[in-house]
PDB file of N, CA and C in Angstrom:
ATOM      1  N   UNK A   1     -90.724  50.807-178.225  1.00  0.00           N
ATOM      2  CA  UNK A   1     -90.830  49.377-178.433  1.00  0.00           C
ATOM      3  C   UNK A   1     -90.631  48.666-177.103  1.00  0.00           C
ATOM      4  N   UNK A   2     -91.345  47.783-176.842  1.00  0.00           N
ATOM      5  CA  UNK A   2     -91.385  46.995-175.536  1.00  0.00           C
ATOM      6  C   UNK A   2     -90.412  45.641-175.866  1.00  0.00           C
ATOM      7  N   UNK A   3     -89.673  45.473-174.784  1.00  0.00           N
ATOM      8  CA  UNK A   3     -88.851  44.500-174.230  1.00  0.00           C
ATOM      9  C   UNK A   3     -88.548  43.562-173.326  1.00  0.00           C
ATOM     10  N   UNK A   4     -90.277  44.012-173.090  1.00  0.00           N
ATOM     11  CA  UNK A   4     -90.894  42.683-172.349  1.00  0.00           C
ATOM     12  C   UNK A   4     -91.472  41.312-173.135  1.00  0.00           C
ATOM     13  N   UNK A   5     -90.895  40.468-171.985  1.00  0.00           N
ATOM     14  CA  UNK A   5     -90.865  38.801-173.372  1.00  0.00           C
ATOM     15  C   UNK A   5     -92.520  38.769-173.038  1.00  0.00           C
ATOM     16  N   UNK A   6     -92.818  37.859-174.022  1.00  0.00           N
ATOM     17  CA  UNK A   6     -94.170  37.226-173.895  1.00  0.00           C
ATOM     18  C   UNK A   6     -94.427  36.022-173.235  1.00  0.00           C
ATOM     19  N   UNK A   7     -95.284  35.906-171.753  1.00  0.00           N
ATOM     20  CA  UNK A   7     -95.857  35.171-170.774  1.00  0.00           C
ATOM     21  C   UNK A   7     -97.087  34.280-171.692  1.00  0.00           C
ATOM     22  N   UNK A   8     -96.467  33.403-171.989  1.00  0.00           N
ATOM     23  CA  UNK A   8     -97.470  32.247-172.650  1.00  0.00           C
ATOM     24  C   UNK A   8     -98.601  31.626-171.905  1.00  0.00           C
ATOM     25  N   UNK A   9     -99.128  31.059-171.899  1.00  0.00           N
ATOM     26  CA  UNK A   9    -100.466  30.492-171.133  1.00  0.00           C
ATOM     27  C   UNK A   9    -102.024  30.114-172.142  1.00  0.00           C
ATOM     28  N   UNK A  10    -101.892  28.491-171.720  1.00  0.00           N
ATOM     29  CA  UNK A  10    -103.018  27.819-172.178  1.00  0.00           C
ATOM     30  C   UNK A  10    -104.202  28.083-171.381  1.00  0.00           C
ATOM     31  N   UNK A  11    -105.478  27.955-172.116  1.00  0.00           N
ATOM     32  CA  UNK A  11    -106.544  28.071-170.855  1.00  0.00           C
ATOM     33  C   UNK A  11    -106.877  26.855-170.320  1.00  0.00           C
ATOM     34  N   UNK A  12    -107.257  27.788-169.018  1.00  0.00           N
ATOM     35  CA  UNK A  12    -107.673  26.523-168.158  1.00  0.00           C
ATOM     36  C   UNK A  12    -108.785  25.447-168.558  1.00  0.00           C
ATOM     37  N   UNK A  13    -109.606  26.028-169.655  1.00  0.00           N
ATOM     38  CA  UNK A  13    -110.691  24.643-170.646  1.00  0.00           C
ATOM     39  C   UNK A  13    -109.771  23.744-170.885  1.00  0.00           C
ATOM     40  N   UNK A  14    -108.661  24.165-171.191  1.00  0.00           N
ATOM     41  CA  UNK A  14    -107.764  22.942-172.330  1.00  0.00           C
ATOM     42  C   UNK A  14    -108.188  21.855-171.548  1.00  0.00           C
ATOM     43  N   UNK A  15    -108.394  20.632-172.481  1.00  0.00           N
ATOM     44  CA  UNK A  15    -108.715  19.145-171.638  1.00  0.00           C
ATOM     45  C   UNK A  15    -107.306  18.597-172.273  1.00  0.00           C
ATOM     46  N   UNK A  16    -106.107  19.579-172.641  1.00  0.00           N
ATOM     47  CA  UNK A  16    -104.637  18.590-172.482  1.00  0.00           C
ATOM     48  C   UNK A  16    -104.704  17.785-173.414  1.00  0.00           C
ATOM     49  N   UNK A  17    -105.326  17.562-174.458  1.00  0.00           N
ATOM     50  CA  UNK A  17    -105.198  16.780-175.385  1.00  0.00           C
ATOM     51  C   UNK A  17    -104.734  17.079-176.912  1.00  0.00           C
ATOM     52  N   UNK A  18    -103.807  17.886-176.316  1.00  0.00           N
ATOM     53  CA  UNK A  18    -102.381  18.348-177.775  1.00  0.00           C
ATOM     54  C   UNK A  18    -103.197  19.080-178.589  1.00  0.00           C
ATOM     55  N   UNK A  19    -104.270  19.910-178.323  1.00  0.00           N
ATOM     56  CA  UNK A  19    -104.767  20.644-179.534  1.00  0.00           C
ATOM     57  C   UNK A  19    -105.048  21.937-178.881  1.00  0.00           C
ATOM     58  N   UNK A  20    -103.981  22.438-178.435  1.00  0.00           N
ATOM     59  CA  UNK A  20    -104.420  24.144-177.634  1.00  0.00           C
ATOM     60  C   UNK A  20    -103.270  25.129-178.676  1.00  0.00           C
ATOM     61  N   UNK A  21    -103.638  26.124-178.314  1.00  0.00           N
ATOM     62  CA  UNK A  21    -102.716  27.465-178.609  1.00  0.00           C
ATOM     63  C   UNK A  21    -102.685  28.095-177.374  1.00  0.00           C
ATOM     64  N   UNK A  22    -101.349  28.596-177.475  1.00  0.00           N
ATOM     65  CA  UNK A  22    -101.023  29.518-176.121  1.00  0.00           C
ATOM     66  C   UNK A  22    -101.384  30.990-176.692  1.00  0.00           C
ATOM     67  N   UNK A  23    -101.527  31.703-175.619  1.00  0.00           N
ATOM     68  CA  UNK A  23    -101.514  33.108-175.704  1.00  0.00           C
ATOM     69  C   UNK A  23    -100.764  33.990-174.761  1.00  0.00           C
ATOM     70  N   UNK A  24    -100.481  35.251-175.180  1.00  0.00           N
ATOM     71  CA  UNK A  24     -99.550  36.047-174.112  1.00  0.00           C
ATOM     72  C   UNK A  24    -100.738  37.342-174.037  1.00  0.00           C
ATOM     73  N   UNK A  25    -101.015  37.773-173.686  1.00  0.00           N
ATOM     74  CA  UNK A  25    -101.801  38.739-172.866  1.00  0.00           C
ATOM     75  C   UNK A  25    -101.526  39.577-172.556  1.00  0.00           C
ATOM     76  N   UNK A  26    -100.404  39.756-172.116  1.00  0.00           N
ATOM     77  CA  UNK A  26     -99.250  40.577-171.264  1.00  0.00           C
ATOM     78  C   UNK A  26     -98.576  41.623-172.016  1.00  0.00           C
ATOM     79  N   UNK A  27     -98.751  41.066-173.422  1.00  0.00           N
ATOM     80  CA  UNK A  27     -98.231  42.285-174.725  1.00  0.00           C
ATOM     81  C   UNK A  27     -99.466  43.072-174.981  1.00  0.00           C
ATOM     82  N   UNK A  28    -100.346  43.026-174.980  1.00  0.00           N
ATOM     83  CA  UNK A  28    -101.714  43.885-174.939  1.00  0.00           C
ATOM     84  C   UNK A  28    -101.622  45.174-175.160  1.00  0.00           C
ATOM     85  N   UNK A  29    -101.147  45.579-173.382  1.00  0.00           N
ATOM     86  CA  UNK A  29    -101.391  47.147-173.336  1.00  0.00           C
ATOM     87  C   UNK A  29     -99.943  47.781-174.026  1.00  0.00           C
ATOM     88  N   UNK A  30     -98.518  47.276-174.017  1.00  0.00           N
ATOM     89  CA  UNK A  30     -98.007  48.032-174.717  1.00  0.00           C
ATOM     90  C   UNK A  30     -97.763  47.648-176.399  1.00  0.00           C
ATOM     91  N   UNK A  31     -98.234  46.683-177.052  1.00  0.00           N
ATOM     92  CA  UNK A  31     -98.190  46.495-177.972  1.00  0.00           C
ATOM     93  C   UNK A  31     -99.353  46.612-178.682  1.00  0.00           C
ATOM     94  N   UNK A  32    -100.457  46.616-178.328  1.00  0.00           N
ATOM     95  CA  UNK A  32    -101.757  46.652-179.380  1.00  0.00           C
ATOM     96  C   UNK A  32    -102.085  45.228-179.348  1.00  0.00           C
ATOM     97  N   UNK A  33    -101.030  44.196-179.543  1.00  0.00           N
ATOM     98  CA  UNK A  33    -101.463  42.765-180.022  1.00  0.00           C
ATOM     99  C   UNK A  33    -101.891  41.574-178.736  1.00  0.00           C
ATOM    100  N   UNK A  34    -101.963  40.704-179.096  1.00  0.00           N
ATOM    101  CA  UNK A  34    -101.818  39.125-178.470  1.00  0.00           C
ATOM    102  C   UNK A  34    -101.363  38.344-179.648  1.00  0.00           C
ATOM    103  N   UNK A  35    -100.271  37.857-179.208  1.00  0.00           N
ATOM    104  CA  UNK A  35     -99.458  36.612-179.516  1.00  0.00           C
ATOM    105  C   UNK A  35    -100.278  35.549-179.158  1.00  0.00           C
ATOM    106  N   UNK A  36    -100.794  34.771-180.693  1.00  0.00           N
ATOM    107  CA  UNK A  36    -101.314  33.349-180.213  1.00  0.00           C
ATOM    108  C   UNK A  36    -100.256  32.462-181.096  1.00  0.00           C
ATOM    109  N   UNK A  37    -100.029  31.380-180.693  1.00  0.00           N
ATOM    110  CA  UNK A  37     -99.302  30.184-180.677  1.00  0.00           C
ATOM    111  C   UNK A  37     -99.591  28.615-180.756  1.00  0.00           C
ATOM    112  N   UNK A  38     -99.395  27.746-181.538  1.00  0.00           N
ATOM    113  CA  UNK A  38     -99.846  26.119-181.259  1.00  0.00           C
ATOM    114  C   UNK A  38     -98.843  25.949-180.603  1.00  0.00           C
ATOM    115  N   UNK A  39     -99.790  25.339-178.909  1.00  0.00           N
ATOM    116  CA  UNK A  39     -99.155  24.651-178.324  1.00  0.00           C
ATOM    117  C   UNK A  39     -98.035  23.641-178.190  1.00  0.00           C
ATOM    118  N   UNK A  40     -97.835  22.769-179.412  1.00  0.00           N
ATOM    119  CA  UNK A  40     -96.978  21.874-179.844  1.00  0.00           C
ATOM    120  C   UNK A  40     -95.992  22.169-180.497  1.00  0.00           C
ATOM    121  N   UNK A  41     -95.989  23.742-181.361  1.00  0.00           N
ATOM    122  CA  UNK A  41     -94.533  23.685-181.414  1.00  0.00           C
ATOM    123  C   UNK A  41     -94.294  25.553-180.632  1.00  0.00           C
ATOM    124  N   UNK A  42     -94.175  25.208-179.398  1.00  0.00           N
ATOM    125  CA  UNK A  42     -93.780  26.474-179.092  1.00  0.00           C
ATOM    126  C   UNK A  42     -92.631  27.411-179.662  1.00  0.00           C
ATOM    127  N   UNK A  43     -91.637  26.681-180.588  1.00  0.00           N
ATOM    128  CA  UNK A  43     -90.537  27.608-180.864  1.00  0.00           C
ATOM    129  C   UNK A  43     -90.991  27.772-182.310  1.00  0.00           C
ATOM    130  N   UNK A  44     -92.105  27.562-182.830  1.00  0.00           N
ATOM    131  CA  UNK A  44     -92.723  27.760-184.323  1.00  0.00           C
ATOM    132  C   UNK A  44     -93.476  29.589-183.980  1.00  0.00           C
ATOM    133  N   UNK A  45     -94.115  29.653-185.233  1.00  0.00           N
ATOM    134  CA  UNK A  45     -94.215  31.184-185.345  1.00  0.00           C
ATOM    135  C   UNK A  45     -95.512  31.491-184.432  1.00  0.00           C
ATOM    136  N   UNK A  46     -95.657  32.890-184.257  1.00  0.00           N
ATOM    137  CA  UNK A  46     -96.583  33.364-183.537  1.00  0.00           C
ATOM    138  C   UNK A  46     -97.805  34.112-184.314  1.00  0.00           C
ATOM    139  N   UNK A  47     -98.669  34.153-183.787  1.00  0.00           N
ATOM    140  CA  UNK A  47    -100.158  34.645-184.706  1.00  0.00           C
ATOM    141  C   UNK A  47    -100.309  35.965-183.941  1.00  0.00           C
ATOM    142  N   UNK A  48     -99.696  36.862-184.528  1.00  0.00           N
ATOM    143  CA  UNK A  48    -100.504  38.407-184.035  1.00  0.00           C
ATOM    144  C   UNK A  48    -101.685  39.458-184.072  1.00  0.00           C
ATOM    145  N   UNK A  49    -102.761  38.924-183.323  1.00  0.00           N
ATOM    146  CA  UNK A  49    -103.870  39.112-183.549  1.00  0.00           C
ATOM    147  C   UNK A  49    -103.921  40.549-182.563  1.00  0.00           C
ATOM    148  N   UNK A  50    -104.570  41.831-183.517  1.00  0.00           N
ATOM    149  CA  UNK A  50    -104.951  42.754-182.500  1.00  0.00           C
ATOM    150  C   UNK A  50    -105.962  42.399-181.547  1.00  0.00           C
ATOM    151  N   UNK A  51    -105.565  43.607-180.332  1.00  0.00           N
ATOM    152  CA  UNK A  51    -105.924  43.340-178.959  1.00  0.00           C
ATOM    153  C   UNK A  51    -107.506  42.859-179.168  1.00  0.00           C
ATOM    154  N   UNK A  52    -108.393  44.441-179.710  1.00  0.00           N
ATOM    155  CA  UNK A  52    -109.634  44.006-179.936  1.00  0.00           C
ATOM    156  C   UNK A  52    -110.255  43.026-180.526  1.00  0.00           C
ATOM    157  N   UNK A  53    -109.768  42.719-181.676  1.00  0.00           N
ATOM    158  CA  UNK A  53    -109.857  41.375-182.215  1.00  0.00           C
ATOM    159  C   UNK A  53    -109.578  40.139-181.367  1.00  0.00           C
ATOM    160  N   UNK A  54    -108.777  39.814-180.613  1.00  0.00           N
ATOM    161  CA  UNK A  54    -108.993  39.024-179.478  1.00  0.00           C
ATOM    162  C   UNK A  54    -110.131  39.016-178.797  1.00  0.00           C
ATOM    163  N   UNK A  55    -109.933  40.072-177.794  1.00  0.00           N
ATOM    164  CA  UNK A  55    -111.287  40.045-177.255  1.00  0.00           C
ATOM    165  C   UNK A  55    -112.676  40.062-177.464  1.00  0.00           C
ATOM    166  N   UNK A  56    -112.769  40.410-178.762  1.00  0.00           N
ATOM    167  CA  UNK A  56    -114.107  39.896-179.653  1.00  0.00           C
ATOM    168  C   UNK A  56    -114.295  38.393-180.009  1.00  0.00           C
ATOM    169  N   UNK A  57    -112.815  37.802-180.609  1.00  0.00           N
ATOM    170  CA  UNK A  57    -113.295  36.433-180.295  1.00  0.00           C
ATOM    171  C   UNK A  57    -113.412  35.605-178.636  1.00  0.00           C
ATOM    172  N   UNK A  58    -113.091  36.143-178.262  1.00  0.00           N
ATOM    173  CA  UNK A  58    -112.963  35.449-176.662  1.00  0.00           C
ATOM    174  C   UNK A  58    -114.450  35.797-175.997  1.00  0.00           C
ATOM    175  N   UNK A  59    -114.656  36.786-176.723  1.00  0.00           N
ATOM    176  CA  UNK A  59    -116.076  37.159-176.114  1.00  0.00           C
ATOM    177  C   UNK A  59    -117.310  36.263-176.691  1.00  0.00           C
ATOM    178  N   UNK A  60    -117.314  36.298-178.297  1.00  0.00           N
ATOM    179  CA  UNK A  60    -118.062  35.281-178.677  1.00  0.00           C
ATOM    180  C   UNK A  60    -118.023  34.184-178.598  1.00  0.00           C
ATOM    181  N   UNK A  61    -116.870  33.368-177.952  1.00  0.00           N
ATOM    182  CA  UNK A  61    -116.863  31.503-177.527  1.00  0.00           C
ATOM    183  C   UNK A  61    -117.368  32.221-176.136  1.00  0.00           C
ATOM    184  N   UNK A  62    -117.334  33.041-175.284  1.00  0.00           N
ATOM    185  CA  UNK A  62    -117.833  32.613-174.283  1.00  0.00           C
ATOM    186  C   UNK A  62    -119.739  32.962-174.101  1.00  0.00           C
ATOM    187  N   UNK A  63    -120.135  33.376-175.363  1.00  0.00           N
ATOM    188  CA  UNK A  63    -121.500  34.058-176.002  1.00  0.00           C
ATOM    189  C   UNK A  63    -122.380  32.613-176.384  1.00  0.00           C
ATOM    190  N   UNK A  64    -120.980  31.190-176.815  1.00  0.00           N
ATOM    191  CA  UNK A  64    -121.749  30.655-177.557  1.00  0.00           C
ATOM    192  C   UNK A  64    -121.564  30.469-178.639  1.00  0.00           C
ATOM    193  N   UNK A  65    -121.122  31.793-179.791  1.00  0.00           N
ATOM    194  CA  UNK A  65    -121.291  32.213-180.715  1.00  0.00           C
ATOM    195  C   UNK A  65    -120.542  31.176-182.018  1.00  0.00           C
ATOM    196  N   UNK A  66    -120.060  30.202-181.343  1.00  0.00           N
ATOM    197  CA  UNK A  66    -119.200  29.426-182.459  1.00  0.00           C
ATOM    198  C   UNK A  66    -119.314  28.016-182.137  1.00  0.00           C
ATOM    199  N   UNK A  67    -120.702  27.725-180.993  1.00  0.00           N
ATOM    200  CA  UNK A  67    -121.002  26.477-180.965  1.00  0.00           C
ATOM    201  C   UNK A  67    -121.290  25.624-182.325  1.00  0.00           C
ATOM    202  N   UNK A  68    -121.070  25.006-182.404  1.00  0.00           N
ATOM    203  CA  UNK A  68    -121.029  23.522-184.069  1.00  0.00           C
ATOM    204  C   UNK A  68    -122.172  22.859-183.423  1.00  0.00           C
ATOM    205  N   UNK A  69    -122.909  22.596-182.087  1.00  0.00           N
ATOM    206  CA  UNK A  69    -123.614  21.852-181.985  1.00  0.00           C
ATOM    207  C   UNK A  69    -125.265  21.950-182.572  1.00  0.00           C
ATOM    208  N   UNK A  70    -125.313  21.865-183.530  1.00  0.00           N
ATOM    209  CA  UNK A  70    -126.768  22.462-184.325  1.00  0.00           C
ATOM    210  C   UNK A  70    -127.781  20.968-184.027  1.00  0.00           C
TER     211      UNK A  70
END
């Protein structure tokens, strides 16, 4: 079990307007997961999304794949 804390971080898109989630990244390789988070209440619960599953969605916003603009 790892006992390394989780390194939070918004992306650099955020335009700062109170509607981000943080993520930790940093739990990845020894945990399997990413910790995602709403920005606004950082001491509220965490969303543990496996690794791949992350990076599948991160891959498809940057694909496009979840543009709304029809």
């Amino acid at each position: 079990m790892t006992t390394e804390p989780p390194i939070w971080y918004t992306s650099s898109y955020s335009e700062n307007g109170g509607q981000c989630v943080e993520v930790a990244t940093n739990l990845a390789p020894a945990t399997g997961t990413v910790p995602v988070r709403d920005s606004k209440n950082p001491n509220g619960p965490a969303l543990g999304l496996r690794a791949d599953a992350y990076t599948a969605f991160v891959t498809g916003i940057k694909d496009g794949g979840f543009d709304t603009t029809v």
